[in-house]
PDB file of N, CA and C in Angstrom:
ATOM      1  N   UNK A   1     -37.508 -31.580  15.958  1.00  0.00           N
ATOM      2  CA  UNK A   1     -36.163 -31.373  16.449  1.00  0.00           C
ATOM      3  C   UNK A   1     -36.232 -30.885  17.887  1.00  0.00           C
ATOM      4  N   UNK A   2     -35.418 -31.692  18.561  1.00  0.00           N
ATOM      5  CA  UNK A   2     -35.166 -30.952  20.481  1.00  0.00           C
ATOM      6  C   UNK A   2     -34.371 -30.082  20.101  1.00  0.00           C
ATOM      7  N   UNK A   3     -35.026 -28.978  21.013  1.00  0.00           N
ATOM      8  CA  UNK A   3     -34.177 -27.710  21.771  1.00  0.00           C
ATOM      9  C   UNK A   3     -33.671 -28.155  22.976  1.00  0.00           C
ATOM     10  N   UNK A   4     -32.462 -27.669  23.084  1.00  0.00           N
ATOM     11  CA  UNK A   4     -31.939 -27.660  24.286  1.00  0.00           C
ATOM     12  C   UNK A   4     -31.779 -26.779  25.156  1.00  0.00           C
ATOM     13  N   UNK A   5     -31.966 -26.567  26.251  1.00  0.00           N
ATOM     14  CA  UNK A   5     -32.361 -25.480  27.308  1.00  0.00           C
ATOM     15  C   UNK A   5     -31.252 -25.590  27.873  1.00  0.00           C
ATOM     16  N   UNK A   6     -30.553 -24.075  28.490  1.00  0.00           N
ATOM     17  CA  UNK A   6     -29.774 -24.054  29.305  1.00  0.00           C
ATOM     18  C   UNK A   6     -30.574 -23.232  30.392  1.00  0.00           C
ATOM     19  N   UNK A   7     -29.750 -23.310  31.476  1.00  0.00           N
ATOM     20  CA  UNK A   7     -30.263 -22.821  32.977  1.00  0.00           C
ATOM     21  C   UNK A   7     -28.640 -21.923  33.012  1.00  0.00           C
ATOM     22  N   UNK A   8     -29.357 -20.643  33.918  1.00  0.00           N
ATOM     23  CA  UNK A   8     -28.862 -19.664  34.383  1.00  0.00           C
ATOM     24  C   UNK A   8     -29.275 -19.082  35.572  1.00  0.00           C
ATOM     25  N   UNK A   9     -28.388 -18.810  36.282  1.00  0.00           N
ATOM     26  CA  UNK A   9     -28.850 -18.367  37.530  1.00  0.00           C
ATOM     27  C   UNK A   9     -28.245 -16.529  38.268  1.00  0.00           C
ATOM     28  N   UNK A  10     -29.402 -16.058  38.200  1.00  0.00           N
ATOM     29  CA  UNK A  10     -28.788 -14.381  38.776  1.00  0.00           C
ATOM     30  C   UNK A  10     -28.997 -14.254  39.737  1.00  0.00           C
ATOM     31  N   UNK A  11     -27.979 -13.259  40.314  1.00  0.00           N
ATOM     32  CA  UNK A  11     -27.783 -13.319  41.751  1.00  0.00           C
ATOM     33  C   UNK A  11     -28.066 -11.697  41.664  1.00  0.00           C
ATOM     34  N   UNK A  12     -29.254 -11.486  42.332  1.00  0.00           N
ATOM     35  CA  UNK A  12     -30.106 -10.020  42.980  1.00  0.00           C
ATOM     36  C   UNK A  12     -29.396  -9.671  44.251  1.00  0.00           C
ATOM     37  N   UNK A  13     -28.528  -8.540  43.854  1.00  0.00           N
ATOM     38  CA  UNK A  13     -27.890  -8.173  45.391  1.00  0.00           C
ATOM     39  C   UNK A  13     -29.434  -7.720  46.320  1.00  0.00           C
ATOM     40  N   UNK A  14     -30.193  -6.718  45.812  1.00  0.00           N
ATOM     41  CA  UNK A  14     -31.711  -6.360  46.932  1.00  0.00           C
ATOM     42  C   UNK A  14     -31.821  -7.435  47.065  1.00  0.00           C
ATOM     43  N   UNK A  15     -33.186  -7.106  47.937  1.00  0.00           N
ATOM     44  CA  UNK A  15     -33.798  -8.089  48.576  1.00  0.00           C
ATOM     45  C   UNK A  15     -35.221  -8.621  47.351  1.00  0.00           C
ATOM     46  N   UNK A  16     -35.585  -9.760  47.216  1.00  0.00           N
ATOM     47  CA  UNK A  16     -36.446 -10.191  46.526  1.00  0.00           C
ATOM     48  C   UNK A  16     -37.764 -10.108  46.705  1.00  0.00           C
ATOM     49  N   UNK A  17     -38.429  -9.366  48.117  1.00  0.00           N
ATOM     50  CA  UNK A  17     -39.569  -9.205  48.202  1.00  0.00           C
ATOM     51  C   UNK A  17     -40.329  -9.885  47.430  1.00  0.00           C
ATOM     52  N   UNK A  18     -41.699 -10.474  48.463  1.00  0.00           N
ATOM     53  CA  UNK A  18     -42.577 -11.718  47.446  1.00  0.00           C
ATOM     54  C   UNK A  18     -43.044 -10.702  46.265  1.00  0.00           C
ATOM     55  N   UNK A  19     -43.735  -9.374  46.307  1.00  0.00           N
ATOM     56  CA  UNK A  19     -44.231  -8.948  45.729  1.00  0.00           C
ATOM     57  C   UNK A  19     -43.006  -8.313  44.559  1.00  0.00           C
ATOM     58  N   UNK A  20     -42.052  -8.266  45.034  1.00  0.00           N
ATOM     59  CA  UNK A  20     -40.704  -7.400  43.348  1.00  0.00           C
ATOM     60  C   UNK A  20     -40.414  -8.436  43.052  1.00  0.00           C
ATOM     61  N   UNK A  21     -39.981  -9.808  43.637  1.00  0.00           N
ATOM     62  CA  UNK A  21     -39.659 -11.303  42.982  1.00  0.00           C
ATOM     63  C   UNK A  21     -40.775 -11.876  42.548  1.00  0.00           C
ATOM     64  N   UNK A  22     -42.432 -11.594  42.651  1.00  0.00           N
ATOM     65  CA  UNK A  22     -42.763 -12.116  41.394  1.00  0.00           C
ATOM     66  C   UNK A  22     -42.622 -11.727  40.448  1.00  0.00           C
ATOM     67  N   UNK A  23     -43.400 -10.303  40.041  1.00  0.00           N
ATOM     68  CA  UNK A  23     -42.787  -9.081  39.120  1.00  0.00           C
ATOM     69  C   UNK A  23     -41.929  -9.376  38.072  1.00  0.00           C
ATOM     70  N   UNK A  24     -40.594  -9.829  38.812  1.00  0.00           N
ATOM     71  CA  UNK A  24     -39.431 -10.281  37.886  1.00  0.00           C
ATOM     72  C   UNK A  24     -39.479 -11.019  37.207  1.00  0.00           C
ATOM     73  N   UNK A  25     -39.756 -12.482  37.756  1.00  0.00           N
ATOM     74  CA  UNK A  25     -40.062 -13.337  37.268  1.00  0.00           C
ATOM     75  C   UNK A  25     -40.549 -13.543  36.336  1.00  0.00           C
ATOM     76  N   UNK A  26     -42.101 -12.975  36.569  1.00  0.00           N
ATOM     77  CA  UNK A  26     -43.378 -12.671  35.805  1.00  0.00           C
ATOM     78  C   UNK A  26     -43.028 -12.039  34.078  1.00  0.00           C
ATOM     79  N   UNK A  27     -41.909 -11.083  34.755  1.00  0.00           N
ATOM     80  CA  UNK A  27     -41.574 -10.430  32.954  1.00  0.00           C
ATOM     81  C   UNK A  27     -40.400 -10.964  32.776  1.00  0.00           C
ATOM     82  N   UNK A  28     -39.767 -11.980  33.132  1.00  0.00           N
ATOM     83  CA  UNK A  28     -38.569 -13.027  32.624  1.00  0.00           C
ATOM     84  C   UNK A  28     -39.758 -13.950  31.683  1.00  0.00           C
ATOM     85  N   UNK A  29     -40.699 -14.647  32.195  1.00  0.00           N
ATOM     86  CA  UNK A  29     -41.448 -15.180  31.296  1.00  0.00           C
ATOM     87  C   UNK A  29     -41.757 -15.472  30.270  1.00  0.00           C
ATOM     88  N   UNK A  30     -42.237 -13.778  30.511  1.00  0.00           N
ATOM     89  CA  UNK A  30     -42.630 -13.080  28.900  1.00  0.00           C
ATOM     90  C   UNK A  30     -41.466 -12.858  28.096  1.00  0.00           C
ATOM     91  N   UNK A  31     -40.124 -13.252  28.001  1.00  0.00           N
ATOM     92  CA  UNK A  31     -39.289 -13.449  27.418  1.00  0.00           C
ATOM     93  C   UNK A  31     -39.491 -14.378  25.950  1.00  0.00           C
ATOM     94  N   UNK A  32     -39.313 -14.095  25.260  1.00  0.00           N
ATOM     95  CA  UNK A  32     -39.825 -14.957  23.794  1.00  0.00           C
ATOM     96  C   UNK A  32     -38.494 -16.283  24.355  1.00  0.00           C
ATOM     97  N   UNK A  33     -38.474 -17.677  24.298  1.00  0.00           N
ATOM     98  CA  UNK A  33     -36.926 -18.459  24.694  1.00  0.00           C
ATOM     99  C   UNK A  33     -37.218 -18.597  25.991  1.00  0.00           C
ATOM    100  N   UNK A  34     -37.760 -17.935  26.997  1.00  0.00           N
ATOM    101  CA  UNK A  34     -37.497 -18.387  28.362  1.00  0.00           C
ATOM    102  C   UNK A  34     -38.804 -19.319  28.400  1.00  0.00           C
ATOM    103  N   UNK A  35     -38.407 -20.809  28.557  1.00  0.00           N
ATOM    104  CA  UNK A  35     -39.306 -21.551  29.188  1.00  0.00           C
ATOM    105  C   UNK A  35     -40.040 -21.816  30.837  1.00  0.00           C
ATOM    106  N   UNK A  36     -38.986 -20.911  31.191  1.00  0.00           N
ATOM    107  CA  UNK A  36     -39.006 -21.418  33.276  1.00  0.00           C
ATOM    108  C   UNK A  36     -38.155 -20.288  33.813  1.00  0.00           C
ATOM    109  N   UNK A  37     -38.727 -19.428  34.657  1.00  0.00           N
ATOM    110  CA  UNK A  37     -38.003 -18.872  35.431  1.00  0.00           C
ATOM    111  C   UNK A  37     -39.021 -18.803  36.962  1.00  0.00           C
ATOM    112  N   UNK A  38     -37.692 -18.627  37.676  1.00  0.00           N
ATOM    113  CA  UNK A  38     -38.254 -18.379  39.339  1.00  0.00           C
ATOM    114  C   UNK A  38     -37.584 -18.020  40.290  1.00  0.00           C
ATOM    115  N   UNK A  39     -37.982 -17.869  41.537  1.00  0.00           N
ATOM    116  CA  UNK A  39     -36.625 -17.467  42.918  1.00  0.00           C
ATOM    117  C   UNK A  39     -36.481 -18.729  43.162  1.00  0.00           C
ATOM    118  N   UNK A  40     -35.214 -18.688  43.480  1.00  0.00           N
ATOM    119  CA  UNK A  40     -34.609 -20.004  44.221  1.00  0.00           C
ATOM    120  C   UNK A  40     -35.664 -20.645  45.748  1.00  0.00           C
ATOM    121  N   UNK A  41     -36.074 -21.577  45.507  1.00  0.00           N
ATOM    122  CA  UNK A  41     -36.778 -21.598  46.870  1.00  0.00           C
ATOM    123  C   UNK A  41     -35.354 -21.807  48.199  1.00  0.00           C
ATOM    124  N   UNK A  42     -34.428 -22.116  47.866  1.00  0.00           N
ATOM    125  CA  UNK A  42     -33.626 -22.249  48.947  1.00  0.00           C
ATOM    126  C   UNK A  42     -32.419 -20.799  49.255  1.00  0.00           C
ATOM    127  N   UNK A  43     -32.129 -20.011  48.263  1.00  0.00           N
ATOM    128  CA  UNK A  43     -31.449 -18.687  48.629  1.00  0.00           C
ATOM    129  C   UNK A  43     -32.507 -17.631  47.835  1.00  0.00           C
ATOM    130  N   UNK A  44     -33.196 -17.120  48.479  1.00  0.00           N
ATOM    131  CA  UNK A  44     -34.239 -15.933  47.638  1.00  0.00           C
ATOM    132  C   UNK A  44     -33.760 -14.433  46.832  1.00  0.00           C
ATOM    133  N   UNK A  45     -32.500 -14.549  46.939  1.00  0.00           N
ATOM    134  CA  UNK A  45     -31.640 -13.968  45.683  1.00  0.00           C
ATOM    135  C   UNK A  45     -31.212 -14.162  44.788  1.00  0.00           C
ATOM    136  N   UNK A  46     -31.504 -15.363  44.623  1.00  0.00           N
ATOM    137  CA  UNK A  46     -31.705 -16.059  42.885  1.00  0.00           C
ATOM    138  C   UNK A  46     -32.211 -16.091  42.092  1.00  0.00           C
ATOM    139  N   UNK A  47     -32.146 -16.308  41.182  1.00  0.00           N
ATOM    140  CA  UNK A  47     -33.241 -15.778  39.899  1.00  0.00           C
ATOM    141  C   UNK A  47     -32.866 -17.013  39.195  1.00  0.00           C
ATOM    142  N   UNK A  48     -33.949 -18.380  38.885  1.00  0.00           N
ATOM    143  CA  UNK A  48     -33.812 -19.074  38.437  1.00  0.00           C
ATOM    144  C   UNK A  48     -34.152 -19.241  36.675  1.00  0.00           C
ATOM    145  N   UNK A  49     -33.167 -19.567  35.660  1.00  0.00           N
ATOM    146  CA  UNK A  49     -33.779 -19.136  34.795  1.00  0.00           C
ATOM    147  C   UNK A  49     -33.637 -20.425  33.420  1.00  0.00           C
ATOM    148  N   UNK A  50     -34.540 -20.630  32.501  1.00  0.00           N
ATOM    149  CA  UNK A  50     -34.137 -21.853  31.381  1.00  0.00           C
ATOM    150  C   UNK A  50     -34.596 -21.277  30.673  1.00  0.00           C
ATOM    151  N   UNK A  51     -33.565 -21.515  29.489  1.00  0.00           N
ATOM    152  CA  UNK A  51     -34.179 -20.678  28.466  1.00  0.00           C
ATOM    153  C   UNK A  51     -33.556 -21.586  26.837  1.00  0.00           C
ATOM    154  N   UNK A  52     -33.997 -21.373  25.788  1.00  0.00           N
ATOM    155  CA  UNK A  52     -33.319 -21.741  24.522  1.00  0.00           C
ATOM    156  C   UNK A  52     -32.831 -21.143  23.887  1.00  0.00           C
ATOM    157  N   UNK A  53     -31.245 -21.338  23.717  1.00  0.00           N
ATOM    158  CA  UNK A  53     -30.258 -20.456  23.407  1.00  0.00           C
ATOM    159  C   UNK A  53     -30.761 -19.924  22.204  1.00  0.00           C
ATOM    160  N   UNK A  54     -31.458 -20.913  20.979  1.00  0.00           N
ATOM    161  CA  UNK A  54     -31.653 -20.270  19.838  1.00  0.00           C
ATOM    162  C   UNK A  54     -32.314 -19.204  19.734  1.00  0.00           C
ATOM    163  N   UNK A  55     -33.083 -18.599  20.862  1.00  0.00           N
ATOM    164  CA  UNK A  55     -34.426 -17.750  20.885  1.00  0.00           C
ATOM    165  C   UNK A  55     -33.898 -16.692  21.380  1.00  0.00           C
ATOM    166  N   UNK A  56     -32.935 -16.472  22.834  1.00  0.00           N
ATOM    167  CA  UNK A  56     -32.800 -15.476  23.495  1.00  0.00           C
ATOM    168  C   UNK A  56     -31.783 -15.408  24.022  1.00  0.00           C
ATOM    169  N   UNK A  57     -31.035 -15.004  24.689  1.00  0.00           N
ATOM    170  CA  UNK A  57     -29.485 -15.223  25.487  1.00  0.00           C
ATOM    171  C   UNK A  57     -29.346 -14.710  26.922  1.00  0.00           C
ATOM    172  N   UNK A  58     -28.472 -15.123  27.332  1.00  0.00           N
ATOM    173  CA  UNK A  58     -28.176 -14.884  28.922  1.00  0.00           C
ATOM    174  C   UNK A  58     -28.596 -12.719  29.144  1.00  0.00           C
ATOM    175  N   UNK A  59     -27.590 -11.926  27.891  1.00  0.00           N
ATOM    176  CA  UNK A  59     -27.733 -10.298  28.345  1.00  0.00           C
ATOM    177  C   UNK A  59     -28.971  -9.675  27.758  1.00  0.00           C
ATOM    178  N   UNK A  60     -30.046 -10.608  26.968  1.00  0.00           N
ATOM    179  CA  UNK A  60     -31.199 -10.396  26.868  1.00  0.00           C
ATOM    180  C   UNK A  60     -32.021 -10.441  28.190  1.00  0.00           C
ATOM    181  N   UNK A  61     -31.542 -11.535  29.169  1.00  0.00           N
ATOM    182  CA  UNK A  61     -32.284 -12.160  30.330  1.00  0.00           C
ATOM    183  C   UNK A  61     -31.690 -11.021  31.267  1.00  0.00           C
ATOM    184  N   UNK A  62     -30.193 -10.870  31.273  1.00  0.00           N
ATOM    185  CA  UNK A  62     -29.730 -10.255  32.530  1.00  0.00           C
ATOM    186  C   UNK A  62     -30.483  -8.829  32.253  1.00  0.00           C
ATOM    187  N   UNK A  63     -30.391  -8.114  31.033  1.00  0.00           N
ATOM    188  CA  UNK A  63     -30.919  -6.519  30.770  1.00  0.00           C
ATOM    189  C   UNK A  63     -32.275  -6.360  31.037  1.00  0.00           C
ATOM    190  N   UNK A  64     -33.490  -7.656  31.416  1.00  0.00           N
ATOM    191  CA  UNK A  64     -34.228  -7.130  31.825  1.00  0.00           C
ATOM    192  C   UNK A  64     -34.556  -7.216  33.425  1.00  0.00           C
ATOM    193  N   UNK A  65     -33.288  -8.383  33.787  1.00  0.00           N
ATOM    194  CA  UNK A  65     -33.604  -7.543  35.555  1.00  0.00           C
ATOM    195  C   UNK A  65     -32.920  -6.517  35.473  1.00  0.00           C
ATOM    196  N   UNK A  66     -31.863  -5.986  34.945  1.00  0.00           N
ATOM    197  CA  UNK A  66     -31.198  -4.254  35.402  1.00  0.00           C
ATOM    198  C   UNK A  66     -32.193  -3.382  34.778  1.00  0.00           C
ATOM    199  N   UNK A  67     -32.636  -3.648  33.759  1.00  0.00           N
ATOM    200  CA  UNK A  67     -33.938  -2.901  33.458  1.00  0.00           C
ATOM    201  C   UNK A  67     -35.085  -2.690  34.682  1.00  0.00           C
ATOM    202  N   UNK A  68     -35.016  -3.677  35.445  1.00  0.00           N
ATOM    203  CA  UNK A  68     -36.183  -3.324  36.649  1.00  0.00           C
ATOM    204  C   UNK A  68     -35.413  -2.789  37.648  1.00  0.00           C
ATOM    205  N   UNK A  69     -34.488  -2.131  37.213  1.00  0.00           N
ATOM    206  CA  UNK A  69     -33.819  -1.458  38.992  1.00  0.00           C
ATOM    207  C   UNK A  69     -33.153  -2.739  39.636  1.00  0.00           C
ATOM    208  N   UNK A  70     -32.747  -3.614  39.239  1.00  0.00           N
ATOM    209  CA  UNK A  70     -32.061  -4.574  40.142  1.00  0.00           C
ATOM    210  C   UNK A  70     -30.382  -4.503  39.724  1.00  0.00           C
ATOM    211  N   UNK A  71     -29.676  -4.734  41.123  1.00  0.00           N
ATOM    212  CA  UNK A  71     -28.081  -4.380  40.784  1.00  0.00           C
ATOM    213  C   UNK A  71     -28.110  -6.354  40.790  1.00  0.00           C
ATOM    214  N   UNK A  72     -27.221  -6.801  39.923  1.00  0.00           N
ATOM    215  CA  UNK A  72     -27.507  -8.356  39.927  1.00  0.00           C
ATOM    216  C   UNK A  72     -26.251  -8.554  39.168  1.00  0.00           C
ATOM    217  N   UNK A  73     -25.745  -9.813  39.211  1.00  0.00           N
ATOM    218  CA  UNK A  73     -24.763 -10.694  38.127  1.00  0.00           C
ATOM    219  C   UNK A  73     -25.143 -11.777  38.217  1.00  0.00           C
ATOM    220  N   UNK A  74     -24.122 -12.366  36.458  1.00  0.00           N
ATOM    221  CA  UNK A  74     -25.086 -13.767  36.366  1.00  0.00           C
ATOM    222  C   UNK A  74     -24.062 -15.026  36.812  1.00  0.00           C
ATOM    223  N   UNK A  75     -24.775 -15.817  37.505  1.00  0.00           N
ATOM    224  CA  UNK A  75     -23.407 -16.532  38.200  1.00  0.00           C
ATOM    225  C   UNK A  75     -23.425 -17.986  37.684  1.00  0.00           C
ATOM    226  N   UNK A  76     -24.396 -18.674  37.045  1.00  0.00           N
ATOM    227  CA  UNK A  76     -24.012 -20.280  36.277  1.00  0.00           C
ATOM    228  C   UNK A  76     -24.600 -19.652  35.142  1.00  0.00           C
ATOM    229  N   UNK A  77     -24.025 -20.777  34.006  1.00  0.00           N
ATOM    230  CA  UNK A  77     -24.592 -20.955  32.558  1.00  0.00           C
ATOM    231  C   UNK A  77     -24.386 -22.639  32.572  1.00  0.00           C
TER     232      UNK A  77
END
């Protein structure tokens, strides 16, 4: 059976620094459901994210960037 992935995208008011935007990333990952996450290569306050709804959800994803100190909202589903 296909899963279907949705994409979400958070918007990091800080700054993404290479070294705190991998970090993030890095433990978006480790998300049980998240297949793909990353910074936007074209606005670096993005937080690119795909994930499978059945596994995990958008305030699972958003609570662990506010969990890292980031002030952020989530702006597509």
């Amino acid at each position: 059976m296909a899963h279907t992935l949705v994409n979400i995208m958070v918007d990091v008011k800080q700054s993404l620094a290479c070294e705190s935007g991998e970090a993030l990333v890095e433990e978006l990952r480790r998300l049980h459901g998240v297949s793909r996450a990353r910074v936007s290569p074209w606005i670096s306050r993005l937080v690119l994210v795909d994930f499978d709804p059945m596994l995990t959800n958008t305030q699972r994803i958003f609570g662990a960037v506010v969990y890292h100190g980031f002030d952020a909202r989530l702006v597509g589903l």
